[in-house]
C-alpha atoms as a PDB file:
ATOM      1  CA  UNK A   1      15.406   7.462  11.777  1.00  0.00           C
ATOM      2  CA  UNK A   2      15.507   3.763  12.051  1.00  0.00           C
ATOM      3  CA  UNK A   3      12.632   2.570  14.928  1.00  0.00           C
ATOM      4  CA  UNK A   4      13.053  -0.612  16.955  1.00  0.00           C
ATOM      5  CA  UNK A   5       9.475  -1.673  18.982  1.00  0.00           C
ATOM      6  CA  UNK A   6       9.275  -4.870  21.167  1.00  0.00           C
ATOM      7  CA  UNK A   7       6.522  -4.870  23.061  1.00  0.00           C
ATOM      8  CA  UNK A   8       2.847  -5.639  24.107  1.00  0.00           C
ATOM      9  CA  UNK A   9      -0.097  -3.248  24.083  1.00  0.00           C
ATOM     10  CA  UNK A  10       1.458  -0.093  22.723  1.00  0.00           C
ATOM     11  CA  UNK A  11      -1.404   2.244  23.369  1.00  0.00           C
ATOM     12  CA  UNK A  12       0.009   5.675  23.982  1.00  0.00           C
ATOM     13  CA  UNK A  13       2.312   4.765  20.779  1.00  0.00           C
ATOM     14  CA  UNK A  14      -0.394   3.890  18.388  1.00  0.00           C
ATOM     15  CA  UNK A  15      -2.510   6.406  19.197  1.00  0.00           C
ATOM     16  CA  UNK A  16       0.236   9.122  18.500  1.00  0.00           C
ATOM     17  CA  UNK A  17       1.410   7.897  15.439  1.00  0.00           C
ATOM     18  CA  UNK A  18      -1.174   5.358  14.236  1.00  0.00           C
ATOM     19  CA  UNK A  19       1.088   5.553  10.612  1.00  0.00           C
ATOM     20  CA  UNK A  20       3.998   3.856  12.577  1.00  0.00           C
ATOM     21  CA  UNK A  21       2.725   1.454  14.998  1.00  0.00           C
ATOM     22  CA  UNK A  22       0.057  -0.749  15.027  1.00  0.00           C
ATOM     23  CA  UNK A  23      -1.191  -3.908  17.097  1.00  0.00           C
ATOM     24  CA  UNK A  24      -2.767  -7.278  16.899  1.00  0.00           C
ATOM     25  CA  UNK A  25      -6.348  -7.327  18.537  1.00  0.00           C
ATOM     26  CA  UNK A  26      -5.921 -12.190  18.617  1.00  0.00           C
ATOM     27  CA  UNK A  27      -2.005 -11.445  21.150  1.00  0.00           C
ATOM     28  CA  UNK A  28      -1.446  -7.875  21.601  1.00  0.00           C
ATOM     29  CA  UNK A  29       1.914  -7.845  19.656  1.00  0.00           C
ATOM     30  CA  UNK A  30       2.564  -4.752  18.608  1.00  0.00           C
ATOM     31  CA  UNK A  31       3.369  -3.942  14.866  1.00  0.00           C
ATOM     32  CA  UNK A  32       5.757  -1.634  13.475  1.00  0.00           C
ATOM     33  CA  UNK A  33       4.345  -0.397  10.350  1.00  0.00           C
ATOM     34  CA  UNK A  34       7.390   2.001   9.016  1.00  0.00           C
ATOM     35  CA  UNK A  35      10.760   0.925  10.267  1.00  0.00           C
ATOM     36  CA  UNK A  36      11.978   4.294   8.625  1.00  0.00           C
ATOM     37  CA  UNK A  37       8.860   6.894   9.037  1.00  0.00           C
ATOM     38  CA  UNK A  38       9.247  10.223   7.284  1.00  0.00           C
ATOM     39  CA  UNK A  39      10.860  13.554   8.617  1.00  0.00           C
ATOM     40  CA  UNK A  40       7.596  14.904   9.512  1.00  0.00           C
ATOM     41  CA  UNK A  41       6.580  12.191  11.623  1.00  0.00           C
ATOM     42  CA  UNK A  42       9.950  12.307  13.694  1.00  0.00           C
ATOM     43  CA  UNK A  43       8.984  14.628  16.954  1.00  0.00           C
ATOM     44  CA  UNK A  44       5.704  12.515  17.081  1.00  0.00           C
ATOM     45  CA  UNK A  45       7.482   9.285  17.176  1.00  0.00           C
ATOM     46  CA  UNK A  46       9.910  10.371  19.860  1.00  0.00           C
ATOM     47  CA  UNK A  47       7.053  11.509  21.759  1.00  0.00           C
ATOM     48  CA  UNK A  48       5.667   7.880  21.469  1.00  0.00           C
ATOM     49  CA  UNK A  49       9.037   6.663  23.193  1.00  0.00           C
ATOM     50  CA  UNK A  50       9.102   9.043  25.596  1.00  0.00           C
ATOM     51  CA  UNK A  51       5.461   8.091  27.205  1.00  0.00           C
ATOM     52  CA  UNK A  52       5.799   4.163  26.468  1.00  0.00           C
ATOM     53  CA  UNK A  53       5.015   2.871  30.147  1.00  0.00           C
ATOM     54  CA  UNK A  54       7.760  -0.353  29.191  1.00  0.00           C
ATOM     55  CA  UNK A  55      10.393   1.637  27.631  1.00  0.00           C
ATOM     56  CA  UNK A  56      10.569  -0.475  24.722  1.00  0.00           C
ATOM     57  CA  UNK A  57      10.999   2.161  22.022  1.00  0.00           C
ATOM     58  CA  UNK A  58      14.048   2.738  20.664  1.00  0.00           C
ATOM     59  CA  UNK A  59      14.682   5.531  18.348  1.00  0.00           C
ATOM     60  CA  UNK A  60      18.574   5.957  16.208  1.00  0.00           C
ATOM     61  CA  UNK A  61      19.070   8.456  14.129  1.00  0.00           C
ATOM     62  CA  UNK A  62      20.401   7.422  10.294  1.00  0.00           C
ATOM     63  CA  UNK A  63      22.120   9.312   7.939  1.00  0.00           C
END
């Protein structure tokens, strides 16, 4: 699962998987902290793109 995030104040996102996304408290740019997260994190980080109010999480599936 490869995760692409672009986007300011990612709330719903961090606080459903706080091991993927992060954010800057100085700008509010969001951080992507695993790029490739784990199988057992992949329903929760769907869920985070589902409920991000800007649409600006992408997941792709890898082999």
């Amino acid at each position: 699962m490869l995760l692409l995030a672009e986007v300011i104040g990612l709330l719903p996102a961090r606080l459903l998987a706080p091991e993927v996304f992060d954010q800057r408290e100085d700008d509010g740019i969001v951080l992507l902290l695993d790029e490739y997260p784990g199988d057992e994190l992949h329903a929760t980080v769907r869920e985070a793109a589902i409920v991000c109010p800007g649409a600006a999480i992408s997941v792709h599936e890898t082999a």
